[in-house]
PDB file of N, CA and C in Angstrom:
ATOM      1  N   UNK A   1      85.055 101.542  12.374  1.00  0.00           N
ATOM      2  CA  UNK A   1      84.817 102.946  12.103  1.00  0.00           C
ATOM      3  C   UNK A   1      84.166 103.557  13.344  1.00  0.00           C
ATOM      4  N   UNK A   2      84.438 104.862  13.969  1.00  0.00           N
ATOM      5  CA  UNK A   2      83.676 105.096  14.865  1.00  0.00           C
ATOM      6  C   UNK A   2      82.441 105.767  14.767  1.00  0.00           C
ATOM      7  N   UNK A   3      82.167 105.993  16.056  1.00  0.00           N
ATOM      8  CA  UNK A   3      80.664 106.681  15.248  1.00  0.00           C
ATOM      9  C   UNK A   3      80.595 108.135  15.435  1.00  0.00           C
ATOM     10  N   UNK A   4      80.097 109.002  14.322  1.00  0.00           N
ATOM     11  CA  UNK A   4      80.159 110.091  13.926  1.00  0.00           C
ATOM     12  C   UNK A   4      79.134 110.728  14.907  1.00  0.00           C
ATOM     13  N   UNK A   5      78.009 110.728  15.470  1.00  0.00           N
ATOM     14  CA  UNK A   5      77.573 110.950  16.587  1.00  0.00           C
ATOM     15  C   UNK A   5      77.915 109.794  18.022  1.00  0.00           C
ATOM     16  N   UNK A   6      78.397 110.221  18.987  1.00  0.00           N
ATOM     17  CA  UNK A   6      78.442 109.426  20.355  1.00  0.00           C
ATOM     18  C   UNK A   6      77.317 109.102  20.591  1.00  0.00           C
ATOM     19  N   UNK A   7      76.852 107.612  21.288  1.00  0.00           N
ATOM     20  CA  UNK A   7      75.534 107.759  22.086  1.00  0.00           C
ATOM     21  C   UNK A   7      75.827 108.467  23.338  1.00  0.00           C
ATOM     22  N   UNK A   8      74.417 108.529  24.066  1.00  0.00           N
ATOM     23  CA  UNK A   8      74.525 108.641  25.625  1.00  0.00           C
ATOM     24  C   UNK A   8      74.891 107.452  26.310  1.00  0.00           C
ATOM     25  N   UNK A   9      76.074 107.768  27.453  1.00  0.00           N
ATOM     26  CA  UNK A   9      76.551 106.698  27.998  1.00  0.00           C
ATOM     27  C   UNK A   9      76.052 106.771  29.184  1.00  0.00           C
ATOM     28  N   UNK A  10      75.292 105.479  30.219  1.00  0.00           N
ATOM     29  CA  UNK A  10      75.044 105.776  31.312  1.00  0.00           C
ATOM     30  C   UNK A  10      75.787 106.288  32.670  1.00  0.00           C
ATOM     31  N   UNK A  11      75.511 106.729  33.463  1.00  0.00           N
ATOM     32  CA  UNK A  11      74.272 106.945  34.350  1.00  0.00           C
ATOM     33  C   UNK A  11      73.358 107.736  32.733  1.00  0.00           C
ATOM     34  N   UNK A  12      72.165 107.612  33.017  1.00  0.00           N
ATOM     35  CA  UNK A  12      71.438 108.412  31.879  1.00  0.00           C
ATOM     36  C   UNK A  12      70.999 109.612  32.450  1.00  0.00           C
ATOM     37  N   UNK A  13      70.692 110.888  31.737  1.00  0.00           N
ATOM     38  CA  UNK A  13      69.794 111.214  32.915  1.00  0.00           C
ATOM     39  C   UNK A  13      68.490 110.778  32.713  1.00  0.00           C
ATOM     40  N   UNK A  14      67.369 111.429  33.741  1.00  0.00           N
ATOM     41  CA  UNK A  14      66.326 110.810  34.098  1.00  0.00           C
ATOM     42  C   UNK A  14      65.111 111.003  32.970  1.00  0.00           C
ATOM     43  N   UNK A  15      65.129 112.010  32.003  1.00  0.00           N
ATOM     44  CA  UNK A  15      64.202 111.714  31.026  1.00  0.00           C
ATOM     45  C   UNK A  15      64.655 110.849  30.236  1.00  0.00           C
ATOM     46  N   UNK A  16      65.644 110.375  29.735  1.00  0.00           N
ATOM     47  CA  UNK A  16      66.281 109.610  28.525  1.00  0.00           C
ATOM     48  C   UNK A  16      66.540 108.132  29.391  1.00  0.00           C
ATOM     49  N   UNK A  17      66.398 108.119  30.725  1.00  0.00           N
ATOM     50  CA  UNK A  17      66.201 106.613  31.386  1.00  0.00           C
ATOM     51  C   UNK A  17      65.016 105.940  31.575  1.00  0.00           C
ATOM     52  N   UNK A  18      63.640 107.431  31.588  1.00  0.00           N
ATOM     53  CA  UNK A  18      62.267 106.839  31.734  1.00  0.00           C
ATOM     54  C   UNK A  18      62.065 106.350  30.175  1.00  0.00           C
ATOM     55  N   UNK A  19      62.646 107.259  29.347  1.00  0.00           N
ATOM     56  CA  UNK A  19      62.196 106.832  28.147  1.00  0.00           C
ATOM     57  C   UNK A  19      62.762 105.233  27.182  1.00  0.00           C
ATOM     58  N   UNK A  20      63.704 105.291  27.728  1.00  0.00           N
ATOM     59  CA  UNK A  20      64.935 103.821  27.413  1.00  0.00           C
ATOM     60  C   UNK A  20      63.870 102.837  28.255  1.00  0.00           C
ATOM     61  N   UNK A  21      63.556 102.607  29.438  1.00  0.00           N
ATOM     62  CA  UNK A  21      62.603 101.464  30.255  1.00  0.00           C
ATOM     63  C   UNK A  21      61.246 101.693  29.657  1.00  0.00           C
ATOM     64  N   UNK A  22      60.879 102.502  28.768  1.00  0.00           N
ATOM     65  CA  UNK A  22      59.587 102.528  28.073  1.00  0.00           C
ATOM     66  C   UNK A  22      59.659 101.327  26.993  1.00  0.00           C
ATOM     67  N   UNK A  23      61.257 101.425  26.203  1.00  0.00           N
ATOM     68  CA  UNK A  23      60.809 100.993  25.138  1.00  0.00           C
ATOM     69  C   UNK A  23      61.773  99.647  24.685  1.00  0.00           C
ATOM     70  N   UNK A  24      62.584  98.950  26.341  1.00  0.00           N
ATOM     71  CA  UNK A  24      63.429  98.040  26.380  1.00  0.00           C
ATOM     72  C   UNK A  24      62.825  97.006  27.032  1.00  0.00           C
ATOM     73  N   UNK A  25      62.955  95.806  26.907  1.00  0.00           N
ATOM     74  CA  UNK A  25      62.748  94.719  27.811  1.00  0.00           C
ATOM     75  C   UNK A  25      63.447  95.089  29.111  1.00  0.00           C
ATOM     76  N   UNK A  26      62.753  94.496  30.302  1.00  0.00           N
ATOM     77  CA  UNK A  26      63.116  94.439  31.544  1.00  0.00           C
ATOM     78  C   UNK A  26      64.849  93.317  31.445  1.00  0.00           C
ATOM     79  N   UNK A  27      66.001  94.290  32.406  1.00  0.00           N
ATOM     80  CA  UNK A  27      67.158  93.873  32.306  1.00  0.00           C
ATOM     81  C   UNK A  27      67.908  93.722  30.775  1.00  0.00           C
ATOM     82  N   UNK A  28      67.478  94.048  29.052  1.00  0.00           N
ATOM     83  CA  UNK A  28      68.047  94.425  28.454  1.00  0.00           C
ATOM     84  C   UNK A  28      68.512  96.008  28.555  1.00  0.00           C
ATOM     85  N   UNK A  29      69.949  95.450  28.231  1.00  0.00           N
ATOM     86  CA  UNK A  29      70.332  97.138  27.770  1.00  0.00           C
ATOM     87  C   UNK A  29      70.131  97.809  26.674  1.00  0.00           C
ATOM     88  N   UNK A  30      69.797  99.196  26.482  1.00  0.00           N
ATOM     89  CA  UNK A  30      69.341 100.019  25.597  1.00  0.00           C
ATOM     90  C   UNK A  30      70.568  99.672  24.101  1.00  0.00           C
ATOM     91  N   UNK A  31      69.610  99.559  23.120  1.00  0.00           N
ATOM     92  CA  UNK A  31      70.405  99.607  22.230  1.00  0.00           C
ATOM     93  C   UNK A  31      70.888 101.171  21.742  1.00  0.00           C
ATOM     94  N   UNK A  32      72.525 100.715  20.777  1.00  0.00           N
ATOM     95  CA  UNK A  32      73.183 101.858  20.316  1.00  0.00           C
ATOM     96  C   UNK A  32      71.901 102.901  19.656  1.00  0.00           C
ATOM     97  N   UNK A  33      71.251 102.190  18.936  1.00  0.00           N
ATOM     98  CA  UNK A  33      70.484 103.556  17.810  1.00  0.00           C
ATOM     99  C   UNK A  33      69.740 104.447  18.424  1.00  0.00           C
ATOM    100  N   UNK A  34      69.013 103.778  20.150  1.00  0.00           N
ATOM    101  CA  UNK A  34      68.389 104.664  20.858  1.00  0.00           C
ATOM    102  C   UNK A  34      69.127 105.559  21.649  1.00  0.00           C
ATOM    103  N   UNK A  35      70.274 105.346  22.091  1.00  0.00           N
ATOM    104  CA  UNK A  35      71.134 106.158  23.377  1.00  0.00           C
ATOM    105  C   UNK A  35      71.566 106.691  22.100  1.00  0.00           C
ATOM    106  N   UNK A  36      71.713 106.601  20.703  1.00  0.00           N
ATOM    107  CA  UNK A  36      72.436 107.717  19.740  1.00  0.00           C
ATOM    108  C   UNK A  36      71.082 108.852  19.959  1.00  0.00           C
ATOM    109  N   UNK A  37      70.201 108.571  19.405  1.00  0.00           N
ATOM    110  CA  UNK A  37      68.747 109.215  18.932  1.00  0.00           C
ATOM    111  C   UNK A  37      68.769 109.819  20.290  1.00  0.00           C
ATOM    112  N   UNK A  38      68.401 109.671  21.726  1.00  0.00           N
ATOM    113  CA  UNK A  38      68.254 110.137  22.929  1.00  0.00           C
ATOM    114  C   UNK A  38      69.172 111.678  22.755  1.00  0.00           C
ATOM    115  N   UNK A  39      70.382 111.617  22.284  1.00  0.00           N
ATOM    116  CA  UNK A  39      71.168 112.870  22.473  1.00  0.00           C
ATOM    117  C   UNK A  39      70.387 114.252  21.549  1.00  0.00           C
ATOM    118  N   UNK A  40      69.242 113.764  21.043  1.00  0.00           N
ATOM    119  CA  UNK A  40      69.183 115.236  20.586  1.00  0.00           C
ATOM    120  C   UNK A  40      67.371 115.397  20.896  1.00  0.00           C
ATOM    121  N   UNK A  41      67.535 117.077  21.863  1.00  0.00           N
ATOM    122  CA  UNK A  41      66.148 117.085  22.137  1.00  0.00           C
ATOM    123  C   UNK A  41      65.121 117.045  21.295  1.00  0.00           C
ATOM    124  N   UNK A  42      65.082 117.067  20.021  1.00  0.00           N
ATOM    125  CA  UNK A  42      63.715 116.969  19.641  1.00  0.00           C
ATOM    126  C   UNK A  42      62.725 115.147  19.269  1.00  0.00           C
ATOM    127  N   UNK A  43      63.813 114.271  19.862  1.00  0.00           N
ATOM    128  CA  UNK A  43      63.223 113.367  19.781  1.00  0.00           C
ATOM    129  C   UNK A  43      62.018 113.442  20.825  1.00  0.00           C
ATOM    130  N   UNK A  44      61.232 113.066  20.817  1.00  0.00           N
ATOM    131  CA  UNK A  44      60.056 112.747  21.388  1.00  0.00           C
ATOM    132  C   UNK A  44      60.405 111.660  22.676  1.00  0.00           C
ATOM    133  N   UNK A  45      60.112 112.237  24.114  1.00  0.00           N
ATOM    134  CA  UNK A  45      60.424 111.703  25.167  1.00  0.00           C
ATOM    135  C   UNK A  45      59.064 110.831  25.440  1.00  0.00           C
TER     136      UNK A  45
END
Protein backbone atom coordinates (compact mmCIF):
# COMPACT_ATOMS: atom_id res chain seq x y z
CA UNK A 1 0.00 0.00 0.00
CA UNK A 2 1.56 3.31 -0.46
CA UNK A 3 1.78 5.90 1.77
CA UNK A 4 -0.87 8.46 1.95
CA UNK A 5 1.55 11.16 3.12
CA UNK A 6 5.28 11.01 1.31
CA UNK A 7 8.20 11.33 3.67
CA UNK A 8 10.99 13.81 3.10
CA UNK A 9 13.49 12.34 0.84
CA UNK A 10 17.08 13.39 1.20
CA UNK A 11 19.26 15.84 0.53
CA UNK A 12 17.09 17.16 3.66
CA UNK A 13 16.98 20.54 4.14
CA UNK A 14 18.95 21.92 6.94
CA UNK A 15 16.38 22.27 9.77
CA UNK A 16 14.82 18.76 9.28
CA UNK A 17 18.70 17.36 8.98
CA UNK A 18 19.76 19.13 12.36
CA UNK A 19 16.74 17.76 13.73
CA UNK A 20 16.97 13.92 12.19
CA UNK A 21 21.03 13.88 13.79
CA UNK A 22 19.34 15.04 17.08
CA UNK A 23 17.32 12.16 17.39
CA UNK A 24 19.22 9.18 15.22
CA UNK A 25 22.18 7.17 16.06
CA UNK A 26 25.40 8.24 14.43
CA UNK A 27 25.42 6.58 10.62
CA UNK A 28 21.69 5.23 11.10
CA UNK A 29 19.30 6.43 8.68
CA UNK A 30 16.28 8.39 9.72
CA UNK A 31 13.39 6.35 10.08
CA UNK A 32 10.07 6.50 7.77
CA UNK A 33 7.73 7.96 10.74
CA UNK A 34 10.24 10.84 11.27
CA UNK A 35 11.04 12.08 7.54
CA UNK A 36 6.92 11.52 7.34
CA UNK A 37 6.33 13.82 10.63
CA UNK A 38 9.38 16.33 9.42
CA UNK A 39 7.03 17.40 6.34
CA UNK A 40 4.73 19.40 8.29
CA UNK A 41 5.83 22.67 10.06
CA UNK A 42 4.31 22.50 13.19
CA UNK A 43 6.27 19.68 14.39
CA UNK A 44 8.64 20.94 16.81
CA UNK A 45 12.26 21.38 15.33
Amino acid sequence: MPARITPVEPPFPPAIHEALEKIMPPGVPPLGLFTTIARDPRTPQ
